[in-house]
PDB file of N, CA and C in Angstrom:
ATOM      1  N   UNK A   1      24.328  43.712  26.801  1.00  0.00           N
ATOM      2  CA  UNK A   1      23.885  45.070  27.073  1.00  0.00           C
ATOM      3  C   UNK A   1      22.709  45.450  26.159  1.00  0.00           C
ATOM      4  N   UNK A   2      22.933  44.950  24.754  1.00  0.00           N
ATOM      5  CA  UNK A   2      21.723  45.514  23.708  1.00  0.00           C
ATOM      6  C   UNK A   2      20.620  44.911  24.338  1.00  0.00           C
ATOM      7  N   UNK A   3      21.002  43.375  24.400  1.00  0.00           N
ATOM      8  CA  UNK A   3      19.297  42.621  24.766  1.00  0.00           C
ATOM      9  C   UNK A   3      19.289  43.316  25.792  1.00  0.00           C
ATOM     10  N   UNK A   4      19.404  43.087  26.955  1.00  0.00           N
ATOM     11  CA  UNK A   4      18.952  43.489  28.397  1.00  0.00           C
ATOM     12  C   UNK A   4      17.630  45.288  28.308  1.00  0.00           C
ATOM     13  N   UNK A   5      18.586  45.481  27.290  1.00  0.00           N
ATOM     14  CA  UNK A   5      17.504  46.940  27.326  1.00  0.00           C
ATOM     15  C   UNK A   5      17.093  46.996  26.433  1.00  0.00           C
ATOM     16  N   UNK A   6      16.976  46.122  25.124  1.00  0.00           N
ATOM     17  CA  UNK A   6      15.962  45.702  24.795  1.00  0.00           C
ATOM     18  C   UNK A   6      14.931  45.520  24.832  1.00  0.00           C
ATOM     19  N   UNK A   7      15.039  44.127  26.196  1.00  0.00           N
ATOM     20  CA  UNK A   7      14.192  43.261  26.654  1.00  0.00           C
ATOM     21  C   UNK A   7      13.395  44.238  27.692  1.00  0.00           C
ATOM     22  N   UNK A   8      14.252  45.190  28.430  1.00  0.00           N
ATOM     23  CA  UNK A   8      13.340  46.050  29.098  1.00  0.00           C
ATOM     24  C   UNK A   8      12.508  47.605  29.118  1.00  0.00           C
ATOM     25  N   UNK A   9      13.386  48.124  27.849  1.00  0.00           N
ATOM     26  CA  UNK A   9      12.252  49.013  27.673  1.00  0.00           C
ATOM     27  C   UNK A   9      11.594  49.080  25.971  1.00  0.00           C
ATOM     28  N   UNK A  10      12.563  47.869  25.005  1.00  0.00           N
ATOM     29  CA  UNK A  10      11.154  48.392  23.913  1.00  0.00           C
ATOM     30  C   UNK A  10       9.957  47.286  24.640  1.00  0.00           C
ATOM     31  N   UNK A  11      10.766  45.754  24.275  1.00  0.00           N
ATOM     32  CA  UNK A  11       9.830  44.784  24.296  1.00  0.00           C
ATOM     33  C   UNK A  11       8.475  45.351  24.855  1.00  0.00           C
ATOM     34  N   UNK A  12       7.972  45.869  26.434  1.00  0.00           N
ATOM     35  CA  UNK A  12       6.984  46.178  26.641  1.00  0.00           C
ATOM     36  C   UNK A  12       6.168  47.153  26.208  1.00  0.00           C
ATOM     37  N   UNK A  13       6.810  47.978  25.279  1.00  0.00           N
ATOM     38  CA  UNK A  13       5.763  48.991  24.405  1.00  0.00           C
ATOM     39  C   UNK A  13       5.362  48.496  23.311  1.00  0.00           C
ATOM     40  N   UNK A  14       5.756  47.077  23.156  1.00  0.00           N
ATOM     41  CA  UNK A  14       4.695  46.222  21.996  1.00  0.00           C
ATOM     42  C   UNK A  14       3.682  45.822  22.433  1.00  0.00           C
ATOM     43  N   UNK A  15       3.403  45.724  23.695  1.00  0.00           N
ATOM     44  CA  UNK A  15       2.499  44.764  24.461  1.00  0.00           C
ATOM     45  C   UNK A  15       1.207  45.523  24.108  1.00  0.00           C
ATOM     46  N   UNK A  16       0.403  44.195  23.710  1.00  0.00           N
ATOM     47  CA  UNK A  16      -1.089  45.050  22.990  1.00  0.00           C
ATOM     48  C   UNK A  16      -1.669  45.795  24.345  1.00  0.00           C
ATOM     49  N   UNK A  17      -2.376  46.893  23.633  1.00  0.00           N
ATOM     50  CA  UNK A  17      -2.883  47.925  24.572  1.00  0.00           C
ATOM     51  C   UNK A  17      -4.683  47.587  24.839  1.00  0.00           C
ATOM     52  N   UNK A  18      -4.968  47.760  25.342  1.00  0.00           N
ATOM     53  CA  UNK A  18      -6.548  47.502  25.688  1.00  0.00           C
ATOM     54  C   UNK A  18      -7.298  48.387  25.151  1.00  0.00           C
ATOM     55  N   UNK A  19      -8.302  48.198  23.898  1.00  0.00           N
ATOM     56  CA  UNK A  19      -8.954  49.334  23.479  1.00  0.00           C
ATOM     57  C   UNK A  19     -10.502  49.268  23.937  1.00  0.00           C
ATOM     58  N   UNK A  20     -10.861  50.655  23.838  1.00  0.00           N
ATOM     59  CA  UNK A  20     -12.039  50.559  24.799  1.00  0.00           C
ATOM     60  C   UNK A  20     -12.803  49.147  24.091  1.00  0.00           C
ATOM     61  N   UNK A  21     -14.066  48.869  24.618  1.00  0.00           N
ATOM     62  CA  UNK A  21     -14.902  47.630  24.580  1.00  0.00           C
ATOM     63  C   UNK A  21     -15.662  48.280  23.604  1.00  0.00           C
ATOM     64  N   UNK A  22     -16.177  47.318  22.194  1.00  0.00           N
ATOM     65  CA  UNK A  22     -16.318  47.918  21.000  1.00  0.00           C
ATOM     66  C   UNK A  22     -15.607  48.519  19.686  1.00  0.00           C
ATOM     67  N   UNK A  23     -14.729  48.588  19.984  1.00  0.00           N
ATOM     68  CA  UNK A  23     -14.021  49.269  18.973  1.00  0.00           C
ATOM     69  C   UNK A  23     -12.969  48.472  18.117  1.00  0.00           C
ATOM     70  N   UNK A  24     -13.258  46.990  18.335  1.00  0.00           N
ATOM     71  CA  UNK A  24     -12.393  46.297  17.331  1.00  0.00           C
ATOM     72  C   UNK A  24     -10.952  45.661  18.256  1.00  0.00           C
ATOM     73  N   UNK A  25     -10.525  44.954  17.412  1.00  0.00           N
ATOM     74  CA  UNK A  25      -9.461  44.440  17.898  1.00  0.00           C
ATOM     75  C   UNK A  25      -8.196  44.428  16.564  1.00  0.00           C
ATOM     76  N   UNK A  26      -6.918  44.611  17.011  1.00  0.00           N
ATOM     77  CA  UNK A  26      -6.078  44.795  15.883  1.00  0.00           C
ATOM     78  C   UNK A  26      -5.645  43.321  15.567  1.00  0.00           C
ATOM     79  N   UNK A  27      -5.920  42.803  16.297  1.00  0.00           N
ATOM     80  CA  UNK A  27      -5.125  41.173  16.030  1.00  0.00           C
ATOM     81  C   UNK A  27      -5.482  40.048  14.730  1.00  0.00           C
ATOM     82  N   UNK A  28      -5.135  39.690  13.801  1.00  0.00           N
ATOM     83  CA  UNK A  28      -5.713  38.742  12.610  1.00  0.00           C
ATOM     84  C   UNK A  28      -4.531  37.924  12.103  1.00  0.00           C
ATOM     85  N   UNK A  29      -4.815  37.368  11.235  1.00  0.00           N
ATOM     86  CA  UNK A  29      -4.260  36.240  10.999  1.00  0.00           C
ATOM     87  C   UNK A  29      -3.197  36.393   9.958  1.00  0.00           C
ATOM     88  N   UNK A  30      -1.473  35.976  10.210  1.00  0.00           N
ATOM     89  CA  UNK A  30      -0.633  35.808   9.472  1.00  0.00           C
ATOM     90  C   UNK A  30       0.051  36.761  10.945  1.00  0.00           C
ATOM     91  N   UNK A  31      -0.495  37.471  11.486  1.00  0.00           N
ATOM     92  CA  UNK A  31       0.596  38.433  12.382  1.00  0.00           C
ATOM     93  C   UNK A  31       2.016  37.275  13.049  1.00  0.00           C
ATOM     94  N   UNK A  32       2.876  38.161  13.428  1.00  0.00           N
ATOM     95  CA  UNK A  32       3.859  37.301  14.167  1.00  0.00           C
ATOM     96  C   UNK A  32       3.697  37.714  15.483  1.00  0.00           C
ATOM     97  N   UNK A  33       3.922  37.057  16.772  1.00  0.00           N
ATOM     98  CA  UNK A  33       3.549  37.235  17.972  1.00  0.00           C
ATOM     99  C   UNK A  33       4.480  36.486  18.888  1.00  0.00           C
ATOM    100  N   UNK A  34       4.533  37.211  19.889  1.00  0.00           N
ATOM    101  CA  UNK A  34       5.444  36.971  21.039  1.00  0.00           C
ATOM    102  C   UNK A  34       4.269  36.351  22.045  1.00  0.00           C
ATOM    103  N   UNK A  35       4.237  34.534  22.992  1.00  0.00           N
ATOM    104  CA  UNK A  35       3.742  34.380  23.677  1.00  0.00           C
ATOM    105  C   UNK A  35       4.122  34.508  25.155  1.00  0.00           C
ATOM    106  N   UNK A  36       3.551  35.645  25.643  1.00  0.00           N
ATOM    107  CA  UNK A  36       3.572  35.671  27.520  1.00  0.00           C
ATOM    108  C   UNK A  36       3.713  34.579  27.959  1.00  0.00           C
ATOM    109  N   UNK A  37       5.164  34.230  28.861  1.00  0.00           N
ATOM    110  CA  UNK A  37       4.750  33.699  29.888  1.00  0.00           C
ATOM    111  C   UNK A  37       5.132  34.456  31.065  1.00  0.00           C
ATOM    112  N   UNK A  38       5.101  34.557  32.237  1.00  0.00           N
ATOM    113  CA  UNK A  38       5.005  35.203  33.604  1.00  0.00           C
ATOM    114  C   UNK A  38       6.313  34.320  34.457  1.00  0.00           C
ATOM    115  N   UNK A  39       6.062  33.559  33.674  1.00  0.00           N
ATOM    116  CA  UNK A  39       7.488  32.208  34.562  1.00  0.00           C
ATOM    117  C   UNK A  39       8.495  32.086  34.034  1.00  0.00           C
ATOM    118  N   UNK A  40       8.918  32.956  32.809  1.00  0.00           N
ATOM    119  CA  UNK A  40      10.099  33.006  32.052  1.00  0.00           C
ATOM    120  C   UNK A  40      10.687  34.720  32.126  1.00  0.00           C
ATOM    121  N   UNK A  41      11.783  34.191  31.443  1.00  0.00           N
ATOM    122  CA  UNK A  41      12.559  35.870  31.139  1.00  0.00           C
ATOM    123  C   UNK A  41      11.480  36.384  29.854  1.00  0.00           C
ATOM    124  N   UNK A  42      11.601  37.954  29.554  1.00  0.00           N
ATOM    125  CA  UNK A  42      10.871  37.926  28.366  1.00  0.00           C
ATOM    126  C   UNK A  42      11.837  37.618  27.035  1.00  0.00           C
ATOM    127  N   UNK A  43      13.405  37.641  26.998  1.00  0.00           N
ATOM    128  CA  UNK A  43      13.936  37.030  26.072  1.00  0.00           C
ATOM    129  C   UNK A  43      13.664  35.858  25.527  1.00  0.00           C
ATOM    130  N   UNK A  44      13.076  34.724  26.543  1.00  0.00           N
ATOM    131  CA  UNK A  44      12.525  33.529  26.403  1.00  0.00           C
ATOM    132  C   UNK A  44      11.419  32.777  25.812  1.00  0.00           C
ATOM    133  N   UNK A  45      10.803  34.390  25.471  1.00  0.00           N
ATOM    134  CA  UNK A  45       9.183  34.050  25.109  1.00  0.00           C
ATOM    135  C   UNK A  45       8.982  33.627  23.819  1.00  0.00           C
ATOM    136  N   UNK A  46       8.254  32.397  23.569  1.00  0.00           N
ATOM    137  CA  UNK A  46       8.179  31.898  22.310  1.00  0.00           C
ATOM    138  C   UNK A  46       7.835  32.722  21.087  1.00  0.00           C
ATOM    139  N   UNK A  47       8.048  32.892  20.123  1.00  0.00           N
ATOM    140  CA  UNK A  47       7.475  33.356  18.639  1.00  0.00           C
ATOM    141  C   UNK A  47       6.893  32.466  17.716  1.00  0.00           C
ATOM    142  N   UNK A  48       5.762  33.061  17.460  1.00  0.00           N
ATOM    143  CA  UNK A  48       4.979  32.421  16.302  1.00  0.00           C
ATOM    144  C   UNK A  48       3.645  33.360  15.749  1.00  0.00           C
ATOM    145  N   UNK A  49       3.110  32.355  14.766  1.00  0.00           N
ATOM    146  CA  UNK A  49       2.696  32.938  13.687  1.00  0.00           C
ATOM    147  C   UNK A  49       0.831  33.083  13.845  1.00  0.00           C
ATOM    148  N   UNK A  50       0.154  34.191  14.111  1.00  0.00           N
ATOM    149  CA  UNK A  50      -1.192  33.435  14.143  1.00  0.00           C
ATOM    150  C   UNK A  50      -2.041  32.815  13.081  1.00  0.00           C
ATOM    151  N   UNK A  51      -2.365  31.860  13.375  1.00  0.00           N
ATOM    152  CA  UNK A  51      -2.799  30.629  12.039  1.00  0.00           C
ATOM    153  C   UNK A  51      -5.027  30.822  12.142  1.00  0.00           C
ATOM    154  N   UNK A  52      -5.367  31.650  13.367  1.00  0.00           N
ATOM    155  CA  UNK A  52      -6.884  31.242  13.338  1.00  0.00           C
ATOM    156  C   UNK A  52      -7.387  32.557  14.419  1.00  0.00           C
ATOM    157  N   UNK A  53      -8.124  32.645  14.402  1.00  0.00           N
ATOM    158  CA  UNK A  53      -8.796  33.477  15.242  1.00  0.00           C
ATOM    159  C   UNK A  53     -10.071  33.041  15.773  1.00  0.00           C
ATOM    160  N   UNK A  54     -10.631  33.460  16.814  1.00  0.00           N
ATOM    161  CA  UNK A  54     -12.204  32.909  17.556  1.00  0.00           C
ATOM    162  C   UNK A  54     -12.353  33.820  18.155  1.00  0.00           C
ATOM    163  N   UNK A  55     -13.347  34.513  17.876  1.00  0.00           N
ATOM    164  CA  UNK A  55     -14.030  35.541  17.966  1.00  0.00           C
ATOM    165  C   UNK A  55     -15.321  35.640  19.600  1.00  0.00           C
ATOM    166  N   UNK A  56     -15.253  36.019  20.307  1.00  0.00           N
ATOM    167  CA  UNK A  56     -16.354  35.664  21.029  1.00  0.00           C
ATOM    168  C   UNK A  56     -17.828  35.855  20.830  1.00  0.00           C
ATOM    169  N   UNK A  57     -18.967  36.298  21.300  1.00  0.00           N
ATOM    170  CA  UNK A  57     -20.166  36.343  20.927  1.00  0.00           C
ATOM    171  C   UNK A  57     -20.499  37.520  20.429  1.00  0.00           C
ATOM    172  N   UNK A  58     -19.374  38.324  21.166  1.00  0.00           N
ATOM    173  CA  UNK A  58     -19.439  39.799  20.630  1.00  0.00           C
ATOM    174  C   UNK A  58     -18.878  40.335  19.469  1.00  0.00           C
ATOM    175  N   UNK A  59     -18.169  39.180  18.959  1.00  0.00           N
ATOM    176  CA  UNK A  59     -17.529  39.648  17.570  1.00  0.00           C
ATOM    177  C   UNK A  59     -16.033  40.099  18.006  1.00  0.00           C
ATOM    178  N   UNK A  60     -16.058  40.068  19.253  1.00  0.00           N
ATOM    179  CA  UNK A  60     -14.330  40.865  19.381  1.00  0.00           C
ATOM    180  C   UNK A  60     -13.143  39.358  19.650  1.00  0.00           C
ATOM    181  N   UNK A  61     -12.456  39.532  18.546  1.00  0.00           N
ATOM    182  CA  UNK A  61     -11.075  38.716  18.758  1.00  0.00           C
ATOM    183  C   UNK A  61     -10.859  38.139  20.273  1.00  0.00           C
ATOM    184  N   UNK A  62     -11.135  36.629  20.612  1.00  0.00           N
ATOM    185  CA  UNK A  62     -10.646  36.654  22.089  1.00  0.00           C
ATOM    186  C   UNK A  62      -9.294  35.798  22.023  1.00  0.00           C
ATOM    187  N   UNK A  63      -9.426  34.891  21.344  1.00  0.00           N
ATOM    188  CA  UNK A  63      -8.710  33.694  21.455  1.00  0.00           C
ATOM    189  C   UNK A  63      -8.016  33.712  19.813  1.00  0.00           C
ATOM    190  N   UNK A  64      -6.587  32.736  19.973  1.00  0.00           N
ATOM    191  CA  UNK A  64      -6.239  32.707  18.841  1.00  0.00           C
ATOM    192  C   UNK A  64      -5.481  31.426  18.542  1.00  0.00           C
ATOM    193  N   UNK A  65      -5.633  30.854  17.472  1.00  0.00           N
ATOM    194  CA  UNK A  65      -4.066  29.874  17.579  1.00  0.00           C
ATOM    195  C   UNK A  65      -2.769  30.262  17.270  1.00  0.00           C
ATOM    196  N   UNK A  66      -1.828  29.764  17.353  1.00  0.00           N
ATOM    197  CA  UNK A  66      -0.415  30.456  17.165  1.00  0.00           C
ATOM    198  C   UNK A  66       0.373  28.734  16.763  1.00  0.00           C
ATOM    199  N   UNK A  67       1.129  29.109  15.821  1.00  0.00           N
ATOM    200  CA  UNK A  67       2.136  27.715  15.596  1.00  0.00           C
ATOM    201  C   UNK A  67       3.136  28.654  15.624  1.00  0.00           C
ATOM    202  N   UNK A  68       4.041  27.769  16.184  1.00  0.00           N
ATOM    203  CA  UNK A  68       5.249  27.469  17.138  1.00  0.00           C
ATOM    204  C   UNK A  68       5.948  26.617  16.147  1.00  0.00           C
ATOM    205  N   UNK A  69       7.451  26.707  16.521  1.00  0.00           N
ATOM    206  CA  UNK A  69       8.412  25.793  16.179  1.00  0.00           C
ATOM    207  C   UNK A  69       8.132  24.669  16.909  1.00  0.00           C
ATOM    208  N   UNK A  70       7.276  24.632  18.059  1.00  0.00           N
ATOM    209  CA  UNK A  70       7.350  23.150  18.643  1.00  0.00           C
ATOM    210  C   UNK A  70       5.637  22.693  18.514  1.00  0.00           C
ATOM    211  N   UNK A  71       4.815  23.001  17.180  1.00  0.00           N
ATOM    212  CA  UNK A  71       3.619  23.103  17.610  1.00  0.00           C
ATOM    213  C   UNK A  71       2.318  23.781  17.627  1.00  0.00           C
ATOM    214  N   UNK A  72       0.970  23.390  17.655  1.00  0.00           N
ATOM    215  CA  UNK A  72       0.540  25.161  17.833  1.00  0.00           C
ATOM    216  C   UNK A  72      -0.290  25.021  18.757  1.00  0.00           C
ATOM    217  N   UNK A  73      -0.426  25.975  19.404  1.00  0.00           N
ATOM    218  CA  UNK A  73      -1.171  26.596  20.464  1.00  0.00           C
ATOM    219  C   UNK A  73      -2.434  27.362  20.894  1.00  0.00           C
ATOM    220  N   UNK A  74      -3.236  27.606  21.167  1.00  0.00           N
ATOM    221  CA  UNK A  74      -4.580  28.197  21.435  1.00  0.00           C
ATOM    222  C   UNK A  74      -4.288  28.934  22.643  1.00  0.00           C
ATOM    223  N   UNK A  75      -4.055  30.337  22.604  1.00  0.00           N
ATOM    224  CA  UNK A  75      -3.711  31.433  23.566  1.00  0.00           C
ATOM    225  C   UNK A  75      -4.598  32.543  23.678  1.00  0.00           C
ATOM    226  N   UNK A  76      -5.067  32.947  24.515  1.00  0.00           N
ATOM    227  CA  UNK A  76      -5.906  34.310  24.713  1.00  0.00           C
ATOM    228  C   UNK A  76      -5.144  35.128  24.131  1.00  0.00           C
ATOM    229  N   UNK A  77      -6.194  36.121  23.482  1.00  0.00           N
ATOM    230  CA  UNK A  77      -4.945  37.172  23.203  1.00  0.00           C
ATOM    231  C   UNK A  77      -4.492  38.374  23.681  1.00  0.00           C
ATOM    232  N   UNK A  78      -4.844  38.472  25.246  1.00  0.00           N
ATOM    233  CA  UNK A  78      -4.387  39.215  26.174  1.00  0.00           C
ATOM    234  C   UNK A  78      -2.858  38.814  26.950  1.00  0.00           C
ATOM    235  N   UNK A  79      -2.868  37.483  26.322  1.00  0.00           N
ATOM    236  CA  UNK A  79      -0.844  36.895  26.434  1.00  0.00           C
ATOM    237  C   UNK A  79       0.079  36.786  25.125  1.00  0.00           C
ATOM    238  N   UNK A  80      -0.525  37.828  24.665  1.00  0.00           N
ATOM    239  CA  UNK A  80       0.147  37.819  23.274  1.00  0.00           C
ATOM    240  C   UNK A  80       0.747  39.252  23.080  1.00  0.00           C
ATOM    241  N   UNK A  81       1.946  39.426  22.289  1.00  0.00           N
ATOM    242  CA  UNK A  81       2.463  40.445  22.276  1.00  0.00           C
ATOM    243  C   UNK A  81       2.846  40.835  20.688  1.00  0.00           C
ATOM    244  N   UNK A  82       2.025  41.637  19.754  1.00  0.00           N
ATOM    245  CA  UNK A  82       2.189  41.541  18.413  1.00  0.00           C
ATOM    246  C   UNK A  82       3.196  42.318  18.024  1.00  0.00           C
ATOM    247  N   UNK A  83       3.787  41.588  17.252  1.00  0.00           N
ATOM    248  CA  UNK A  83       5.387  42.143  17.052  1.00  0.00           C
ATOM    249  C   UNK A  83       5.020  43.150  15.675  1.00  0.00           C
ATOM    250  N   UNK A  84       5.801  44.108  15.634  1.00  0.00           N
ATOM    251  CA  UNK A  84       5.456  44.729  13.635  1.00  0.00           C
ATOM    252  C   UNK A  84       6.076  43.873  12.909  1.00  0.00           C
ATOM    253  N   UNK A  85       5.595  44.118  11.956  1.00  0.00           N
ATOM    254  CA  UNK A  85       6.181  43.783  10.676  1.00  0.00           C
ATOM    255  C   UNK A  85       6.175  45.195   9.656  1.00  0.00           C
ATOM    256  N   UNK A  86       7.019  44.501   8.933  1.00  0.00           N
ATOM    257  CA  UNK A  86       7.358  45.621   7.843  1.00  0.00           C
ATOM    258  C   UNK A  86       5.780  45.822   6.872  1.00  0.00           C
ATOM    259  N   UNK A  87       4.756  44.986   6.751  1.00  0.00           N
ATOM    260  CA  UNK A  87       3.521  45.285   6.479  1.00  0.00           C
ATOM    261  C   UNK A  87       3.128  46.288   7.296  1.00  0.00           C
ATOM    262  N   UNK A  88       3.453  46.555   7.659  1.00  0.00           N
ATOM    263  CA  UNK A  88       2.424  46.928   9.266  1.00  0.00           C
ATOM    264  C   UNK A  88       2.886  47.881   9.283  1.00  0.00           C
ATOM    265  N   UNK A  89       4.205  48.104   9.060  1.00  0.00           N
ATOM    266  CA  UNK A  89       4.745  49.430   9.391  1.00  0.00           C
ATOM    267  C   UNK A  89       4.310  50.759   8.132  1.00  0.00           C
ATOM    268  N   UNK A  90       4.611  49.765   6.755  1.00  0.00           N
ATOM    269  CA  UNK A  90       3.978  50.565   5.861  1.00  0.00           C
ATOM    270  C   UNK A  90       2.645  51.197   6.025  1.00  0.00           C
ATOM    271  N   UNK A  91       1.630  51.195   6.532  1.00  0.00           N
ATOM    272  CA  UNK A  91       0.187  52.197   7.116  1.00  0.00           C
ATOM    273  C   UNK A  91       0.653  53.211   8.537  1.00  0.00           C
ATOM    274  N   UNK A  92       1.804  53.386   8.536  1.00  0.00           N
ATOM    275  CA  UNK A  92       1.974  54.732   9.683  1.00  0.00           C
ATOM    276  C   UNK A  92       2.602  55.770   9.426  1.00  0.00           C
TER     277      UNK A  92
END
């Protein structure tokens, strides 16, 4: 019962929000992150750590790596879902 509504109404109010074009991106390195997939439950979705960032021409965060318990990965970061942390929480 906890997960299930959990999984369906916080999980998606973590999901990064789209800020206008220009104005930065919140995403950097050490965050913990939930990876999208579309073909799984969202209980299922891997966690990990971002280890790198790549920036596009414009300077805005596009791409990132993420290590995994099985690995690491190179994910857009429009399939990424940044979890808080207790850092994070301390600036609100």
């Amino acid at each position: 019962m906890f997960w299930a509504r959990w999984i369906r109404e916080y999980l998606p109010l973590l999901q990064y929000r789209r800020e206008p074009r220009g104005s930065g991106n919140n995403i950097k390195f050490n965050d913990v992150v939930l990876i999208m997939d579309n073909c799984m439950p969202r209980n299922t979705w891997v966690r990990g750590i971002v280890t790198a960032t790549f920036p596009g021409p414009d300077g805005i965060i596009r791409v990132v790596d993420v290590k995994t318990s099985g690995g690491t990965l190179r994910r857009p970061v429009k399939k990424l879902v940044i979890l808080p942390t207790e850092r994070a929480s301390l600036h609100f």
